[in-house]
Protein backbone atom coordinates (compact mmCIF):
# COMPACT_ATOMS: atom_id res chain seq x y z
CA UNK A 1 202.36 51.82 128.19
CA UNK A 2 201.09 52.40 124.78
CA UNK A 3 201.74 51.68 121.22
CA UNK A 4 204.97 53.51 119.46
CA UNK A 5 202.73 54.62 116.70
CA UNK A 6 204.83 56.42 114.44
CA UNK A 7 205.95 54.23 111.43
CA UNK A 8 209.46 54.13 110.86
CA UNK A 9 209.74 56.38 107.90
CA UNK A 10 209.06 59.56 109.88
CA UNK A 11 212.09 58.05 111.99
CA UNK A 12 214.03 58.04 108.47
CA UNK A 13 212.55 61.40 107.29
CA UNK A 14 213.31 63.11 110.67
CA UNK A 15 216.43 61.92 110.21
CA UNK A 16 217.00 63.42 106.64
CA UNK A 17 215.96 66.26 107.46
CA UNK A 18 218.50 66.72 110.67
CA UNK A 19 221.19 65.28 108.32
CA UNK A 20 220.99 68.08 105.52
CA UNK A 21 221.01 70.84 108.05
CA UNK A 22 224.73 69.08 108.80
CA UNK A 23 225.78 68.64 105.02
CA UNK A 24 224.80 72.66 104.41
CA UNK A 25 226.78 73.71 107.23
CA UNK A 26 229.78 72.01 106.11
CA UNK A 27 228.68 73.53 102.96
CA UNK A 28 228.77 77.04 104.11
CA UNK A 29 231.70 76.28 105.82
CA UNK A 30 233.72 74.92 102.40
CA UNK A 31 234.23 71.69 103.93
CA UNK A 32 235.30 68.82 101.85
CA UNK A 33 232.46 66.05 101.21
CA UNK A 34 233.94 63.32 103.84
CA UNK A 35 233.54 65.92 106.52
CA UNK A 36 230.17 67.05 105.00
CA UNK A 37 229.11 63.55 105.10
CA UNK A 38 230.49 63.26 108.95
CA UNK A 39 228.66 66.52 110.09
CA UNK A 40 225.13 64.74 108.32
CA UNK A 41 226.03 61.33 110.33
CA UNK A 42 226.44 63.60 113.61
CA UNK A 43 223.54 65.54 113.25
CA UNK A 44 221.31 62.97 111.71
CA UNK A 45 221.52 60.59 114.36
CA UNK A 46 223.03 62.62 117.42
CA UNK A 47 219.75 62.70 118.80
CA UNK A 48 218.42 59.25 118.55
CA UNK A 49 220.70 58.00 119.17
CA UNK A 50 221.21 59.33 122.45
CA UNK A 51 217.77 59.01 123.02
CA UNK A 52 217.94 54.94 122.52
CA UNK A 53 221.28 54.80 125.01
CA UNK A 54 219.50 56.59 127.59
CA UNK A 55 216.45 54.41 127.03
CA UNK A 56 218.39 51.39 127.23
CA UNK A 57 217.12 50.71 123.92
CA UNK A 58 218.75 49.02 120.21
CA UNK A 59 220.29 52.69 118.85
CA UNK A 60 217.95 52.96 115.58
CA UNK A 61 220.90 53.57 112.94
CA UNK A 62 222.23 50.12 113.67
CA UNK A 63 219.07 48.08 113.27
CA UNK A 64 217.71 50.26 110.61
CA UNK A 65 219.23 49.53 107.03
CA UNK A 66 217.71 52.45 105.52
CA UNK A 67 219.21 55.10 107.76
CA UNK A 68 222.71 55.25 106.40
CA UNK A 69 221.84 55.01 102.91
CA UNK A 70 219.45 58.16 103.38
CA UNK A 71 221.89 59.96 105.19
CA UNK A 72 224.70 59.66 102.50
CA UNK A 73 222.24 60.30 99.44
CA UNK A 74 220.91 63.54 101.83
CA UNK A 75 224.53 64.78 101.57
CA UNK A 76 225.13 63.92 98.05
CA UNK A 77 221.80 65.90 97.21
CA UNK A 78 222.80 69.10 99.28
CA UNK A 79 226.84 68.61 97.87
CA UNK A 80 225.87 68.26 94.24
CA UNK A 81 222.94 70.45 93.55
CA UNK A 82 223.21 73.71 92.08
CA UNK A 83 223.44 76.35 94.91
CA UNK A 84 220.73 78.12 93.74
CA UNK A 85 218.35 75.19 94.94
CA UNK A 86 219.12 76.04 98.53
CA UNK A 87 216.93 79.27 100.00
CA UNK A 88 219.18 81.12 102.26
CA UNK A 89 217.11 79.71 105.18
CA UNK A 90 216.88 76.15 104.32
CA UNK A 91 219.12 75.47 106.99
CA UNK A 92 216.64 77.00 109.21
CA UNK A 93 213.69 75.51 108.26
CA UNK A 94 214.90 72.08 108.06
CA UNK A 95 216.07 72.29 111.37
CA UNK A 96 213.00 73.41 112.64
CA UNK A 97 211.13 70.25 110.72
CA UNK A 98 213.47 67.90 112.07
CA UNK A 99 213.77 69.48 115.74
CA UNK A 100 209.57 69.27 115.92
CA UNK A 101 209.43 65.53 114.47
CA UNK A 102 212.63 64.45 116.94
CA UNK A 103 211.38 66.00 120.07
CA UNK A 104 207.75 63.92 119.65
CA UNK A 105 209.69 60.80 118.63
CA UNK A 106 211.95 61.03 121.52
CA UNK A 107 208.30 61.52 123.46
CA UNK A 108 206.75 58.73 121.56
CA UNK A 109 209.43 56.05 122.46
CA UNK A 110 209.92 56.63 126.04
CA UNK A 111 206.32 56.51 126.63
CA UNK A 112 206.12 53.33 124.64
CA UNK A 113 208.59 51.76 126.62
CA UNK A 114 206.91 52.73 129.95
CA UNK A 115 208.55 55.98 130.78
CA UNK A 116 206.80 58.47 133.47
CA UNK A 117 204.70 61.31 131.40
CA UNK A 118 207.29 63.96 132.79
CA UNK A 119 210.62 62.58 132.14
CA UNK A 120 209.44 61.18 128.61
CA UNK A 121 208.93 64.56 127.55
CA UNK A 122 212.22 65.51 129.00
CA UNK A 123 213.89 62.82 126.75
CA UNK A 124 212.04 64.31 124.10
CA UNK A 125 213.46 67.55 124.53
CA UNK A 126 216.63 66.53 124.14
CA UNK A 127 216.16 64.29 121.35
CA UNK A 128 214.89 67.18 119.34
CA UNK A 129 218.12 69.52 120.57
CA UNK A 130 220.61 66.96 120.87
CA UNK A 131 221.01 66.75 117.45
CA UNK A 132 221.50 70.53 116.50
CA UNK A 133 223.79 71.05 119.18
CA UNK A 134 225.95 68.78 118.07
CA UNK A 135 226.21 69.88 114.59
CA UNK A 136 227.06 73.23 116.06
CA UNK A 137 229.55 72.21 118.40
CA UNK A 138 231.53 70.34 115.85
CA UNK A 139 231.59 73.02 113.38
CA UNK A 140 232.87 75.24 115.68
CA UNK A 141 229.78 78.15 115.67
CA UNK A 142 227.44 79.65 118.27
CA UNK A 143 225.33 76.91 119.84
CA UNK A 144 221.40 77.60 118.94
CA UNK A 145 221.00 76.94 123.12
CA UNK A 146 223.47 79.84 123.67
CA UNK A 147 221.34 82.09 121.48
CA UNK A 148 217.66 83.47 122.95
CA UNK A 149 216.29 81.68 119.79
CA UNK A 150 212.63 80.14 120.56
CA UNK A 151 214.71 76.54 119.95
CA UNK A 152 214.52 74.27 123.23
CA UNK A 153 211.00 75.85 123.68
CA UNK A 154 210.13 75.03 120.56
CA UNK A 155 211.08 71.16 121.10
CA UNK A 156 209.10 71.64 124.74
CA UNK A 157 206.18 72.11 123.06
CA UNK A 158 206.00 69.58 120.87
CA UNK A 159 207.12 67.11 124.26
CA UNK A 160 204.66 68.34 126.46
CA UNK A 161 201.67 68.70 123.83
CA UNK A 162 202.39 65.14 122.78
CA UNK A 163 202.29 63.69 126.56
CA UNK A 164 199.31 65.91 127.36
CA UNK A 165 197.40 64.14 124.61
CA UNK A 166 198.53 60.73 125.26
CA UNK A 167 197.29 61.32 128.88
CA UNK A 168 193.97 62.67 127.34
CA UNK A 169 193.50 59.51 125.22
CA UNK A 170 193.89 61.28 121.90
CA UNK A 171 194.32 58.92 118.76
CA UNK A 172 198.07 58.27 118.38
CA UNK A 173 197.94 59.78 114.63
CA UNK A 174 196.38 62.88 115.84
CA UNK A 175 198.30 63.25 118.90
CA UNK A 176 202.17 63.22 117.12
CA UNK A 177 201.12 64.86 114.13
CA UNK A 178 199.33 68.08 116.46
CA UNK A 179 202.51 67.93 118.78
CA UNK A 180 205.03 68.43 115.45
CA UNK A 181 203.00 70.88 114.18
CA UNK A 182 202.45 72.98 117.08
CA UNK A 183 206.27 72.81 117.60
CA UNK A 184 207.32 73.40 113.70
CA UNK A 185 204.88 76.36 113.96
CA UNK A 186 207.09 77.96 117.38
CA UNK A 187 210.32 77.68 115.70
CA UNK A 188 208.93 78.81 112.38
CA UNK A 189 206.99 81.90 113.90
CA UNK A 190 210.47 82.78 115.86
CA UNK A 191 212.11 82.65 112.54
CA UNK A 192 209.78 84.81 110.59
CA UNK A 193 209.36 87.06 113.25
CA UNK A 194 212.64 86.89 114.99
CA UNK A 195 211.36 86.32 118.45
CA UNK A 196 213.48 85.94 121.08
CA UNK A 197 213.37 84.72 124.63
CA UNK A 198 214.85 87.80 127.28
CA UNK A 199 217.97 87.10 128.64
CA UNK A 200 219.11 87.70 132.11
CA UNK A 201 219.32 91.15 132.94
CA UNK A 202 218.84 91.57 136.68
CA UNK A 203 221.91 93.40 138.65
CA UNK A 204 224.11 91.86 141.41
């Protein structure tokens, strides 16, 4: 087992981060602000939270008195300021941020709590997706895992890199902040670059 090492403010970052990517699609989908603020709950703690019910765990929203709060003043920020402070592919980015930082907390939690290397990384996964999907789902658009978008992979990485340290007996500060990189770089590069994963083409 070792330590959970990440302090709780990436928890409440991550989760920012996750919860504007909900408030600017109900955004760009002229919602009103209660269902902006519901897509930012979703999306925000979608993830964790199934992360902490499959881990048998306390789900982090309830115990945490800071999550809420950030997640309503994320979608006050994103429903009051000017449009022009939004890049056309904030969205984007700030689901890549929060997909990297999810997937190694997912990874970092299960391994505290004595999860096997391979399935912790699993969990990890779908922390960092979990989240993402949901938003989609709800708002009624394309699901990023439909899509041959360098996503899940993306979140794999940062899993796998951060259990692969961990095994290696990297420093725990070094280890998650590698693992979100490495993943945040993926999902950025597949953005810039628009690469895509081949889809299945063989014949019957």
């Amino acid at each position: 087992m070792i330590q959970f090492a990440l302090p709780p403010v990436v928890e409440i970052g991550s989760t920012a981060l996750f919860a504007l990517t909900g408030a600017l699609m109900a955004a760009r989908l002229q919602q009103t602000f209660v269902t902006a603020s519901f897509f930012a709950l979703l999306t925000g703690v979608g993830g964790g939270t199934i992360r902490d019910l499959l881990l048998d765990a306390p789900v982090f929203w309830l115990r945490d008195a800071w999550i809420a709060p950030t997640i309503l003043a994320t979608t006050l920020l994103a429903w009051f300021a000017p449009q022009r402070w939004w890049p056309a592919q904030l969205l984007e980015w700030a689901d890549a941020a929060g997909l990297a930082t999810y997937a190694v907390l997912g990874t970092a939690k299960a391994l505290a709590l004595g999860v096997a290397p391979v399935p912790a990384a699993i969990l990890g996964i779908v922390t960092g997706c979990a989240g993402g999907i949901i938003r989609d789902v709800v708002a009624g658009v394309p699901s990023i895992i439909m899509r041959p978008d360098l996503y899940v992979t993306a979140a794999a990485l940062s899993a796998a890199l951060a259990t692969i340290m961990v095994a290696l007996g990297a420093s725990p500060t070094v280890t998650w902040s590698v693992a979100a990189l490495a993943g945040f770089a993926l999902r950025g590069a597949a953005l810039v670059w628009n690469i895509k994963l081949p889809g299945y083409s063989r014949g019957t």
